[in-house]
Protein backbone atom coordinates (compact mmCIF):
# COMPACT_ATOMS: atom_id res chain seq x y z
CA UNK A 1 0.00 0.00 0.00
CA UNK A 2 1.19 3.69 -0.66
CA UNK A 3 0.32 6.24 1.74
CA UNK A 4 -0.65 9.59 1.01
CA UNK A 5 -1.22 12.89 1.99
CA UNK A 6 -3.26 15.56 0.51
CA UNK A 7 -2.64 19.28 0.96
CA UNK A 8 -3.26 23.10 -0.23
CA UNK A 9 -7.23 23.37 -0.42
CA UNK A 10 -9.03 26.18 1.35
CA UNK A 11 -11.63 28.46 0.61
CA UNK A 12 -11.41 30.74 -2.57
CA UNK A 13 -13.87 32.73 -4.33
CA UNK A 14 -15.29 32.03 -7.94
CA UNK A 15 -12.61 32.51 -10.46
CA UNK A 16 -9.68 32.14 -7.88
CA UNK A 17 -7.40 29.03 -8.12
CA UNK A 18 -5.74 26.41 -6.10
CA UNK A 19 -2.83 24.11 -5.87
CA UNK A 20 -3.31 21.04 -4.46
CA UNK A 21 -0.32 18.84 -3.09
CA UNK A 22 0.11 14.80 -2.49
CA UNK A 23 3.03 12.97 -1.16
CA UNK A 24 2.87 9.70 -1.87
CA UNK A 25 5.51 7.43 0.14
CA UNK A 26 7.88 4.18 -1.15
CA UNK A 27 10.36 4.20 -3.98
CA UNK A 28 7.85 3.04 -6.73
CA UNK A 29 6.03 6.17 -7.30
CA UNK A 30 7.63 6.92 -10.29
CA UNK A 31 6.46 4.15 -12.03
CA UNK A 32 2.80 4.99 -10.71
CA UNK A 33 -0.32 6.07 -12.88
CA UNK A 34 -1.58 9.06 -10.49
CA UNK A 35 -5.27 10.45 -10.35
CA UNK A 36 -6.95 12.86 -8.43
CA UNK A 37 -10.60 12.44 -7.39
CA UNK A 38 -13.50 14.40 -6.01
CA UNK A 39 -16.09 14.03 -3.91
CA UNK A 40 -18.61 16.30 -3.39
CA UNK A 41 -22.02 16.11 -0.99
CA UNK A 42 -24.14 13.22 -1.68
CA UNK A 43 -22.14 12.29 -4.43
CA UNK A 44 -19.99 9.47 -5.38
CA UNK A 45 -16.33 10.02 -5.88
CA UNK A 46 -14.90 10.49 -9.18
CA UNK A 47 -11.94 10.77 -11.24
CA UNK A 48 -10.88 14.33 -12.28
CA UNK A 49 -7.53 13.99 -13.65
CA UNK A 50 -5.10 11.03 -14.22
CA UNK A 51 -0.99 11.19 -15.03
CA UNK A 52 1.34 8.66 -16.76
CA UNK A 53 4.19 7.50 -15.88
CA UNK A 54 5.24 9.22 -18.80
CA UNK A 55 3.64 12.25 -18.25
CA UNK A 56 0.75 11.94 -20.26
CA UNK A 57 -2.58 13.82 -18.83
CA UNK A 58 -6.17 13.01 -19.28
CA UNK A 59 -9.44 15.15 -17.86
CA UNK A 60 -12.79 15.34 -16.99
CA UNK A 61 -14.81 17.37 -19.66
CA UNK A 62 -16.07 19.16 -15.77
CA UNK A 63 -12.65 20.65 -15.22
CA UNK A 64 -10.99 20.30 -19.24
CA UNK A 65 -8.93 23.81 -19.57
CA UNK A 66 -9.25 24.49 -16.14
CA UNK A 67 -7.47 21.86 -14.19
CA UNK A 68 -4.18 21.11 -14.61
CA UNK A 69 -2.16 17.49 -13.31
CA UNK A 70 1.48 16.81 -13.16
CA UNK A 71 4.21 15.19 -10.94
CA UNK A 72 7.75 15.36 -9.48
CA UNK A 73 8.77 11.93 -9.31
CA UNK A 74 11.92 13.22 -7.34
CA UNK A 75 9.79 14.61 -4.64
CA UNK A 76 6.90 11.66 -4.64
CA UNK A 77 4.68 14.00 -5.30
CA UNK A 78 1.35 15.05 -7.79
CA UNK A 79 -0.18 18.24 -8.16
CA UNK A 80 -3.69 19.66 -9.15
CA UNK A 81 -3.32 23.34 -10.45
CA UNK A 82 -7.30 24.79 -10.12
CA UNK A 83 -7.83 28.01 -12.14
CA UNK A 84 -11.13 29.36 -12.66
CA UNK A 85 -12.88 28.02 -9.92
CA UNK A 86 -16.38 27.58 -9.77
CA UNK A 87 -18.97 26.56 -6.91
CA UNK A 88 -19.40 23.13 -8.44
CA UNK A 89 -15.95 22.46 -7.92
CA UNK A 90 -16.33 22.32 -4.17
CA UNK A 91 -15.56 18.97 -2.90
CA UNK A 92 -13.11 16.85 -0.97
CA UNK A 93 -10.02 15.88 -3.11
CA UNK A 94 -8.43 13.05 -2.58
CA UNK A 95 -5.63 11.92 -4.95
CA UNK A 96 -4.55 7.69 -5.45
CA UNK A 97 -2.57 5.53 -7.57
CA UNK A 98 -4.71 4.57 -10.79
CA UNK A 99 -4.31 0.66 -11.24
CA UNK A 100 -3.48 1.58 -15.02
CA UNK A 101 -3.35 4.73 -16.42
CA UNK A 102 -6.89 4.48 -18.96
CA UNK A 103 -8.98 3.02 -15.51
CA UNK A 104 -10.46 5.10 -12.88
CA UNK A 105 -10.04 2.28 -10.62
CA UNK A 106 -8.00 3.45 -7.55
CA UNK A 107 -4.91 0.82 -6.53
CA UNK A 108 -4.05 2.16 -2.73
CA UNK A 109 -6.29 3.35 0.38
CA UNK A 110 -7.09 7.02 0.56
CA UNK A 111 -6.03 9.48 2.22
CA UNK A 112 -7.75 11.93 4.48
CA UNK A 113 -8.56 14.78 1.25
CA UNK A 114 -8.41 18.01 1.37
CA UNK A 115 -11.47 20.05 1.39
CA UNK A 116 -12.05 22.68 -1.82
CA UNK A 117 -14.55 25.24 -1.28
CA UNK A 118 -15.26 27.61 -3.66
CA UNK A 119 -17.78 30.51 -2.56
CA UNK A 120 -18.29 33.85 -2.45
């Protein structure tokens, strides 16, 4: 199991943006398919954005040209850059280790999120 630790929401007005952080432990994250996921109220979680190995990116059409993923494999780490934020966004994010890169399909526990709340 990889751990991981979520980091950098908060509570920004519409239009603002947000980095999000997540450490992942164990010397195998660079070979890792990374996603981050939502979950909002009474909603089920879901995949916003997924990363390669390689570096290749994929998207919700929600958050397509607003959200962008990418990694440091030297500092286990995955980000979420949030720009033009809008109320629907608000959520817990939670990021995980995608069992391959094209499934949604989480591979490791989650972490404890961090909570996005976008509001004026």
């Amino acid at each position: 199991q990889v751990q991981l630790v979520e980091s950098g929401g908060g509570l920004v007005q519409p239009g603002g943006s947000l980095r999000l952080s997540c450490a992942a432990s164990g010397s195998m994250f660079s070979i890792y398919a990374m996603g981050w996921y939502r979950q909002a109220p009474g909603k089920q979680r879901e995949l916003v954005a997924g990363i390669s190995s390689a570096g290749s990116t994929r998207y919700a059409d929600s958050v397509k040209g607003r959200f962008t993923i990418s990694r440091d494999n030297l500092k286990n780490t995955v980000y979420l850059q949030m720009n033009s934020l809008k109320p629907e966004d608000t959520a817990v994010y939670y990021c995980n280790v995608l069992r391959v890169y094209y499934s949604d399909s989480p591979f490791s526990s989650w972490g404890q999120g961090t909570q996005v709340t976008v509001s004026s």
